[in-house]
N, C-alpha and C. Protein backbone atom coordinates (compact mmCIF):
# COMPACT_ATOMS: atom_id res chain seq x y z
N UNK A 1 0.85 -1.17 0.00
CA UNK A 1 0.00 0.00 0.00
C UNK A 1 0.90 1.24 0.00
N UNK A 2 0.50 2.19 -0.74
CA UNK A 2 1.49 3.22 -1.15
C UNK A 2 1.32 4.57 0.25
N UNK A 3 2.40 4.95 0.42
CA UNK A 3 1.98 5.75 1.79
C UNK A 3 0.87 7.04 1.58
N UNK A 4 0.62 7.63 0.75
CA UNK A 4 -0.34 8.58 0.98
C UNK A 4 -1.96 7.48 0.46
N UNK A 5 -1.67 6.21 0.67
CA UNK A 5 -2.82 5.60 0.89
C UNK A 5 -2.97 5.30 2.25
N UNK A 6 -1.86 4.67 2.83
CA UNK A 6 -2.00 4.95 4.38
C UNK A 6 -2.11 5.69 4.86
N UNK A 7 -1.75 7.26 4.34
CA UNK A 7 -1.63 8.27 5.43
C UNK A 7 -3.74 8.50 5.23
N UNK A 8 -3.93 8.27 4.10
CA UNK A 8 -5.64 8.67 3.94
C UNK A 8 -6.39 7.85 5.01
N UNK A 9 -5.99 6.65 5.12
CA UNK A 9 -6.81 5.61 5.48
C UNK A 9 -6.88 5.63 7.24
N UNK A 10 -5.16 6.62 7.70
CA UNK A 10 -5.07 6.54 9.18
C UNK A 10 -6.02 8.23 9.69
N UNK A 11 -6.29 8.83 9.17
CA UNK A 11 -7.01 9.95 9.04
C UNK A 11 -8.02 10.03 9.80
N UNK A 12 -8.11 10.22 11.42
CA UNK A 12 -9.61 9.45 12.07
C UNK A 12 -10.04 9.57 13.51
N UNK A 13 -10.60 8.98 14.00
CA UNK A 13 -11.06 8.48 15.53
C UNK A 13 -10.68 7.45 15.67
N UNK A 14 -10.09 6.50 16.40
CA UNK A 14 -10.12 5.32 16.47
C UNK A 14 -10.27 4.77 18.08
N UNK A 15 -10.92 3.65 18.09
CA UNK A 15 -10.94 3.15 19.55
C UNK A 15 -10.49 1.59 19.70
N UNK A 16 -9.58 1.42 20.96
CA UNK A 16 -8.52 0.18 21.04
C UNK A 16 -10.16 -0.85 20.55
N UNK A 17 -9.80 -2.04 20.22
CA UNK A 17 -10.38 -3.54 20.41
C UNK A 17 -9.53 -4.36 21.12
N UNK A 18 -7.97 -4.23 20.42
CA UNK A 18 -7.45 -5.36 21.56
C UNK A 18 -6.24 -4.49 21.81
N UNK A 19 -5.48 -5.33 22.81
CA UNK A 19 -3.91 -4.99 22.97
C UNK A 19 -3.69 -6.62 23.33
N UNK A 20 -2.68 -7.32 22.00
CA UNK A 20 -2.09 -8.28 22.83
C UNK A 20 -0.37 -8.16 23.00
N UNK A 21 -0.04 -8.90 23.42
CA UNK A 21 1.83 -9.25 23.32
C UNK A 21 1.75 -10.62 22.93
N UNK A 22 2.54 -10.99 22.12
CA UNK A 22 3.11 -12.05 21.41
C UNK A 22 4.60 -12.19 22.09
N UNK A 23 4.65 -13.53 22.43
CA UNK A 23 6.21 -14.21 22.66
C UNK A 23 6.81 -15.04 21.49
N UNK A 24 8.01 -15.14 21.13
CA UNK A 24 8.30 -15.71 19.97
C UNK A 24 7.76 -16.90 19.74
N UNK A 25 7.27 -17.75 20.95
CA UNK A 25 7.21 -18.90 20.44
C UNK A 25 5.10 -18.74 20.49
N UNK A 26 4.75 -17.89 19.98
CA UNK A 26 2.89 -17.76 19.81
C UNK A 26 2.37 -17.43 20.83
N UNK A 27 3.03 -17.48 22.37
CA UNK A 27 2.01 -17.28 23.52
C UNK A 27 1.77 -15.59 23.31
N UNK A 28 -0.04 -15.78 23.36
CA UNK A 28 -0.48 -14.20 23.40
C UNK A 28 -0.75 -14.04 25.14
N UNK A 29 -0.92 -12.91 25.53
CA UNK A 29 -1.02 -12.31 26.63
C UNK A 29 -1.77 -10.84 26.35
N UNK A 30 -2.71 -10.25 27.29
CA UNK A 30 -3.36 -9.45 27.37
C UNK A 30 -2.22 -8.34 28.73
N UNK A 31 -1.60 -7.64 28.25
CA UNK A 31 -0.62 -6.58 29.06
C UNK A 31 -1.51 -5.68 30.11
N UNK A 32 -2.49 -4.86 29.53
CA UNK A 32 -3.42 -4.12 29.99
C UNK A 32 -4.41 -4.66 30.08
N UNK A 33 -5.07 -6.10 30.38
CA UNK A 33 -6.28 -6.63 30.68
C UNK A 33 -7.30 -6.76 29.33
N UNK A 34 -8.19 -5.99 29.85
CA UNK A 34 -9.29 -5.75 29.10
C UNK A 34 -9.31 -4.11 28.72
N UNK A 35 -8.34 -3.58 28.21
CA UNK A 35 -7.14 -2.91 27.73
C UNK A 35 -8.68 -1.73 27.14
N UNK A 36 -8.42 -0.23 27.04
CA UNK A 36 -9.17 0.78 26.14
C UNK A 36 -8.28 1.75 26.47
N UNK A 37 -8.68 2.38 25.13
CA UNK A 37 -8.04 3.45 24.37
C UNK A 37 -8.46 3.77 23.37
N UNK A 38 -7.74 5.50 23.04
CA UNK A 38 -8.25 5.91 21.80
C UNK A 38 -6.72 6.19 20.92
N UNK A 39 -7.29 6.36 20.14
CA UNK A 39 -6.28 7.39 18.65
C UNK A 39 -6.54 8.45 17.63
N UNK A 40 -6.08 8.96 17.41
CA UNK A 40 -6.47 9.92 16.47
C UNK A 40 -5.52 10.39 15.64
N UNK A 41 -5.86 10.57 14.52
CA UNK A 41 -4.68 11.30 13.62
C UNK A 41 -5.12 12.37 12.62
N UNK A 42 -4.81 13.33 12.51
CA UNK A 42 -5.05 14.29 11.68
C UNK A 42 -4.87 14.62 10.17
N UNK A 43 -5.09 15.13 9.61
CA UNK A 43 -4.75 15.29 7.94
C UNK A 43 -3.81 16.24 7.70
N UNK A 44 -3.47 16.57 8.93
CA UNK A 44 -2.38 17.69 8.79
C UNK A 44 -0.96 17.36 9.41
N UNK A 45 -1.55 16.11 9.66
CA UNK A 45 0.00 15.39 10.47
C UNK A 45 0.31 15.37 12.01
N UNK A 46 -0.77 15.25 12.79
CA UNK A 46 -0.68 15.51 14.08
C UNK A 46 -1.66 14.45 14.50
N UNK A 47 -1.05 13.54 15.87
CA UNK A 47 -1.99 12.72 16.40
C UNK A 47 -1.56 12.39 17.66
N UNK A 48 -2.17 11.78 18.49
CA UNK A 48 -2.43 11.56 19.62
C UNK A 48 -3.36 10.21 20.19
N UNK A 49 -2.24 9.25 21.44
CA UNK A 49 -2.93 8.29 21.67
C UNK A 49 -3.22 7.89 23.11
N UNK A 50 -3.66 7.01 23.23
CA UNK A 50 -3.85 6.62 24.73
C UNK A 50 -4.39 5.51 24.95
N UNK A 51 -3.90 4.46 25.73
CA UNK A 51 -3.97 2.90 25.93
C UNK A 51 -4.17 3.17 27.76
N UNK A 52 -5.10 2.27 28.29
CA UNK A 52 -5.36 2.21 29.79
C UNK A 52 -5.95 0.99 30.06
N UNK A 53 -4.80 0.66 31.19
CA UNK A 53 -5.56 -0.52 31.82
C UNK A 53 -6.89 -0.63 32.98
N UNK A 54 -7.95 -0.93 32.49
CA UNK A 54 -9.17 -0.74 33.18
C UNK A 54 -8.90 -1.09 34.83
N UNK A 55 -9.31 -0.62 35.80
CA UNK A 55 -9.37 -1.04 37.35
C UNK A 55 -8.27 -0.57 38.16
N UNK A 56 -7.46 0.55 37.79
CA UNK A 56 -6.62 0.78 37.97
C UNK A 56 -6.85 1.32 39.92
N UNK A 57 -6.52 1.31 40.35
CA UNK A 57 -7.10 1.66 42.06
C UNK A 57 -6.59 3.26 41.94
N UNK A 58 -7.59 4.18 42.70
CA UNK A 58 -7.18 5.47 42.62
C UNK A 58 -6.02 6.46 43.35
N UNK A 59 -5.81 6.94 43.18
CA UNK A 59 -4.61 7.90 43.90
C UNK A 59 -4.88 9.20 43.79
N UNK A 60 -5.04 9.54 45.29
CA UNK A 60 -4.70 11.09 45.47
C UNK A 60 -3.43 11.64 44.71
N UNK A 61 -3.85 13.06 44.95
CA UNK A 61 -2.43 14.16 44.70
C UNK A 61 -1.85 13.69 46.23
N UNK A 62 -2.04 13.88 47.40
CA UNK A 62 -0.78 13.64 48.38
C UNK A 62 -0.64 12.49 48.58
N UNK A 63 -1.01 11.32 47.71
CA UNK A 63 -1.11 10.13 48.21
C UNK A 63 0.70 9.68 47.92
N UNK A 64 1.27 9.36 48.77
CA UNK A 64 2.73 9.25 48.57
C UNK A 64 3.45 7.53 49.03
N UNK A 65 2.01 6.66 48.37
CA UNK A 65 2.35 5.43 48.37
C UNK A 65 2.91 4.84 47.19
N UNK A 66 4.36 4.77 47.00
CA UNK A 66 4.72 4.28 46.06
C UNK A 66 4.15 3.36 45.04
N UNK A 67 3.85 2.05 45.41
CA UNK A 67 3.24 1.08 44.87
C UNK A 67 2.13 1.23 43.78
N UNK A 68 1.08 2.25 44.87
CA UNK A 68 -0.21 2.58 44.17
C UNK A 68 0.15 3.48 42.97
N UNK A 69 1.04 4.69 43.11
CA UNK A 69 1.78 5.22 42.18
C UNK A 69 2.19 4.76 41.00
N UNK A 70 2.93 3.83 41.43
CA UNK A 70 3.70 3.11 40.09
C UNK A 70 2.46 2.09 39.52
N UNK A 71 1.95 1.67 39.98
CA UNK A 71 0.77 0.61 39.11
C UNK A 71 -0.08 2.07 38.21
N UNK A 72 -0.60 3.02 38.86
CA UNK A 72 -1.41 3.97 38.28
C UNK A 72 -0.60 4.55 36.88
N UNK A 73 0.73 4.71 37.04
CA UNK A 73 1.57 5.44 35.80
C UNK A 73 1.68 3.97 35.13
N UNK A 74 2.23 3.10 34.91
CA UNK A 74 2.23 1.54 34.69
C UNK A 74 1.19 1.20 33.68
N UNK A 75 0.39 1.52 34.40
CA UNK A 75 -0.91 1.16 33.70
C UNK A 75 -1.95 1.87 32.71
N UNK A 76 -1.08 2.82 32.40
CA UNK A 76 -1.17 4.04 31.09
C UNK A 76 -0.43 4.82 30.18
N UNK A 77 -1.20 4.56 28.92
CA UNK A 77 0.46 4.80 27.92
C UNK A 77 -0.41 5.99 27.16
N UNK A 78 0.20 7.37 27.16
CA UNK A 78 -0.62 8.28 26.59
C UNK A 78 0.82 9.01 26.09
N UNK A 79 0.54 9.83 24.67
CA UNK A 79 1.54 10.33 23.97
C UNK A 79 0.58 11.40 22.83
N UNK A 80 1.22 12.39 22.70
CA UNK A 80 1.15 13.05 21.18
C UNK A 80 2.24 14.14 20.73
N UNK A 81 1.86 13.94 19.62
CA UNK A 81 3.03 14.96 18.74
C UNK A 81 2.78 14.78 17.21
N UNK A 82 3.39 14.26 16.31
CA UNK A 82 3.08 14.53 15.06
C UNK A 82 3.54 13.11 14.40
N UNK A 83 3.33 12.70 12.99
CA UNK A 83 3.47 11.09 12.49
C UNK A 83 3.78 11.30 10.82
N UNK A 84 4.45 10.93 10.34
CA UNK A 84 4.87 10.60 9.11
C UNK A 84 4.80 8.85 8.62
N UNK A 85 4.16 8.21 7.83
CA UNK A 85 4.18 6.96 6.94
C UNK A 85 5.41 7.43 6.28
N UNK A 86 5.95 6.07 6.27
CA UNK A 86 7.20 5.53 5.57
C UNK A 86 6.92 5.43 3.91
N UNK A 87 7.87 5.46 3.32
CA UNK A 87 7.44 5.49 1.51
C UNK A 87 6.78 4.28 1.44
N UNK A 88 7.02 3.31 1.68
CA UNK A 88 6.52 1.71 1.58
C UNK A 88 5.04 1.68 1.83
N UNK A 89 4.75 2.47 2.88
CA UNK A 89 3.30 2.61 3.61
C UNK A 89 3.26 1.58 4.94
N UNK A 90 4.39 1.07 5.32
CA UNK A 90 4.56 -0.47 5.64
C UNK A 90 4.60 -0.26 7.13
N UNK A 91 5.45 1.50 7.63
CA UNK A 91 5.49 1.45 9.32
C UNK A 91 5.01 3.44 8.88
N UNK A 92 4.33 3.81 10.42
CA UNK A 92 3.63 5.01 10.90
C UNK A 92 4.88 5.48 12.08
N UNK A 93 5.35 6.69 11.75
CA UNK A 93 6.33 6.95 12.63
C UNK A 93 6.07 8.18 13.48
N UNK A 94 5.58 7.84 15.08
CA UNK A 94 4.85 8.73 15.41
C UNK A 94 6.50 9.58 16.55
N UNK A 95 6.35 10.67 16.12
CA UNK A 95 7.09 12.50 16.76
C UNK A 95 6.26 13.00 18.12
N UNK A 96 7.32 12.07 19.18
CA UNK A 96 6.80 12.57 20.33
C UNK A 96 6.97 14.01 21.30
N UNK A 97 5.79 14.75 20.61
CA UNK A 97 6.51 16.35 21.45
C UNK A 97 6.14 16.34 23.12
N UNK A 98 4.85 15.42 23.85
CA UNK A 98 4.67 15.15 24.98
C UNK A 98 4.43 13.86 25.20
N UNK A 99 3.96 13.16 26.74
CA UNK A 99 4.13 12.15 26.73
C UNK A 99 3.93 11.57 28.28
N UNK A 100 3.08 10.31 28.99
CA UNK A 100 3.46 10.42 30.32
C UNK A 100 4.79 10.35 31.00
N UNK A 101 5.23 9.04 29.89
CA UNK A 101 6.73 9.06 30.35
C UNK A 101 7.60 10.05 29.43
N UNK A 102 7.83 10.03 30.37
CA UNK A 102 9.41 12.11 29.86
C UNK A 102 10.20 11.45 28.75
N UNK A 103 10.60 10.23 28.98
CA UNK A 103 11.96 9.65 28.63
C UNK A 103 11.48 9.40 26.93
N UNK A 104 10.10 9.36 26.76
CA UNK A 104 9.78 9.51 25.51
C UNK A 104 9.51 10.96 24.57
N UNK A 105 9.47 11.70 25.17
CA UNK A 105 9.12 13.16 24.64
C UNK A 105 10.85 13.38 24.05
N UNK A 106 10.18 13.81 23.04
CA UNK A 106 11.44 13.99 22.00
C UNK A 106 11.74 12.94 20.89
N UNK A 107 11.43 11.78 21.49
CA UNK A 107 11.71 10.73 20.35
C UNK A 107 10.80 10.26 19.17
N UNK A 108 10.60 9.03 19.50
CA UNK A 108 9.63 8.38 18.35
C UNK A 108 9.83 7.03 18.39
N UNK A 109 8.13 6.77 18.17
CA UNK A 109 7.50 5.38 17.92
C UNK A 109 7.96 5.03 16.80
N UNK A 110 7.86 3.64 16.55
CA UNK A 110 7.36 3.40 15.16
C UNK A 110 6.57 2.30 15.39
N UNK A 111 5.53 1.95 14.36
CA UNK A 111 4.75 0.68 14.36
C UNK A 111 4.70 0.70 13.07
N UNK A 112 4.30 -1.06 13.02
CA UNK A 112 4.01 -1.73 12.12
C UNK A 112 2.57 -1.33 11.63
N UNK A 113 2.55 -0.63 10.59
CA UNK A 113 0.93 -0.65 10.28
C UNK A 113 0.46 -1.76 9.01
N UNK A 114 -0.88 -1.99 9.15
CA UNK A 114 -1.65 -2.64 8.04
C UNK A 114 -3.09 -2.36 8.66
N UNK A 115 -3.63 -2.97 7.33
CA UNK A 115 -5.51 -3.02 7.84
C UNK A 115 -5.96 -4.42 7.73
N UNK A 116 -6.88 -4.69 8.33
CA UNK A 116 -7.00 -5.56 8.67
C UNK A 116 -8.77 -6.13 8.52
N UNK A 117 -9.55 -5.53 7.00
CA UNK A 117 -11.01 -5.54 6.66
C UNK A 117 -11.25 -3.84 7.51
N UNK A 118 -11.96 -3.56 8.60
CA UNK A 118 -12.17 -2.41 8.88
C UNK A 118 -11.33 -1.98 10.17
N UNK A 119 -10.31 -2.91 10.33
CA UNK A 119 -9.19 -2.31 11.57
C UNK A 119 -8.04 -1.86 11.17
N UNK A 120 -7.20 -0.88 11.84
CA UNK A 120 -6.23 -0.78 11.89
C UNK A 120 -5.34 -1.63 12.94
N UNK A 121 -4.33 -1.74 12.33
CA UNK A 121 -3.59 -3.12 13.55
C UNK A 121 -1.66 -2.28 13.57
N UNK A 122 -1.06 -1.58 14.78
CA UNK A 122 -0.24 -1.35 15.11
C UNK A 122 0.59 -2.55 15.50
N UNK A 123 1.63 -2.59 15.43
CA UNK A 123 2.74 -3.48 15.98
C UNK A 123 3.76 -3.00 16.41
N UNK A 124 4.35 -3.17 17.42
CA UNK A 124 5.69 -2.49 17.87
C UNK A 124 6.56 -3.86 18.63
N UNK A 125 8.05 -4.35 18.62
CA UNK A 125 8.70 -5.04 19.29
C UNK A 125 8.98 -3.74 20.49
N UNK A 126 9.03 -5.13 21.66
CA UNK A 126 9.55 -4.22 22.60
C UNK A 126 10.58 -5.57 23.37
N UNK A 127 11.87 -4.71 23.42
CA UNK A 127 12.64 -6.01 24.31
C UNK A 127 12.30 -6.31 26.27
N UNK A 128 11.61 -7.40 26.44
CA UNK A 128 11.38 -7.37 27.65
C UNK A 128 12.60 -8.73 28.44
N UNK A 129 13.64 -8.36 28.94
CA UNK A 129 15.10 -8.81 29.70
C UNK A 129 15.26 -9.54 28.27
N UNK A 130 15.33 -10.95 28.07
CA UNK A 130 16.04 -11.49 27.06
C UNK A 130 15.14 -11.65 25.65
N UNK A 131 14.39 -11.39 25.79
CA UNK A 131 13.05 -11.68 24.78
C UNK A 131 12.69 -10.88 24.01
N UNK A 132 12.35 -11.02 23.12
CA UNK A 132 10.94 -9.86 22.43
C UNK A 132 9.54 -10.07 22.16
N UNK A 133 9.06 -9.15 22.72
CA UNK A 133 7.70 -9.29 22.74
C UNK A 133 7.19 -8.31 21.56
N UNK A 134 6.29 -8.87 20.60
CA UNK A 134 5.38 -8.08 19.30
C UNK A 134 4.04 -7.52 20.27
N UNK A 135 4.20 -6.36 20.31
CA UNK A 135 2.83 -5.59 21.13
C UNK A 135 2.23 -5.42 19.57
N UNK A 136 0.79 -5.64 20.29
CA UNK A 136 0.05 -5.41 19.00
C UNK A 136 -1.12 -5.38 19.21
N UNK A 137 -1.83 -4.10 18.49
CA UNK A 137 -2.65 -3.21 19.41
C UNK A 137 -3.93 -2.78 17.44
N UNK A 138 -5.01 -3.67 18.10
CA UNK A 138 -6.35 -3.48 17.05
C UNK A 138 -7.30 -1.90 17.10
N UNK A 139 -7.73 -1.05 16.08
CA UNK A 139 -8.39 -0.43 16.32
C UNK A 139 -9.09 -0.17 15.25
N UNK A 140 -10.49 -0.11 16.07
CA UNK A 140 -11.31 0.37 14.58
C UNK A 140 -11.87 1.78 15.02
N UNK A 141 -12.36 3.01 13.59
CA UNK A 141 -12.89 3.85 13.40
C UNK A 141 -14.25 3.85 14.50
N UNK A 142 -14.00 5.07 14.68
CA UNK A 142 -14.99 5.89 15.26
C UNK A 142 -16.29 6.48 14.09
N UNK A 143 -17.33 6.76 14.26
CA UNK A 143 -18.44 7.06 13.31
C UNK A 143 -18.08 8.53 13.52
């Protein structure tokens, strides 16, 4: 698919269906549970996402319990900034100007894009200690 066919086709609302992880040898796993989120991307080159794991237990502003802390940030992946398709149309390379985690602002995603009948389907490796895990994350259009 030629990239300004992808860039038309990513143009949208979108809301998660799945998030799984893949281990090399097929085992899927659900990371964020019963996982929601949205996406969006613009025609002008600007988008913004957000993945959350449902049940997350709440936390005050002075609440200064580590644990609860770290599961609450843990358990949410939110980013935007701007995205360019590759000539191929083959990966979406998203320009992180903010971000929850800091350590990403400035950089950049990339995923694997394709469609999938009326989904979009992201892919990203991520190395977890010796392994790699294929995150891979379904979404279809918003009306």
């Amino acid at each position: 698919m030629s990239r300004s066919s992808v860039s038309n086709r990513l143009v949208g609302h979108w809301t998660l269906v799945s998030y799984e992880g893949i281990s090399a040898d097929g085992t899927r796993t659900r990371p964020f549970g019963e996982a929601v989120g949205r996406l969006s991307y613009t025609a002008d080159g600007r988008m913004e996402g957000q993945v959350m794991r449902p049940g997350r237990s709440p936390v005050a502003l002075n609440d200064g319990e580590t644990r609860r802390l770290r599961a609450a940030y843990t358990g949410y992946i939110a980013y935007f900034g701007t995205y360019a398709v590759s000539e191929d149309g083959e990966t979406v390379t998203h320009h992180v100007d903010g971000a929850l985690n800091p350590a990403w602002v400035g950089g950049q995603q990339v995923r694997r894009v394709r469609f999938d009948g009326d989904l979009l389907v992201l892919q990203a490796d991520v190395i977890k200690g010796e392994q790699t895990i294929r995150h891979e994350l379904k979404w279809r259009r918003l009306p």
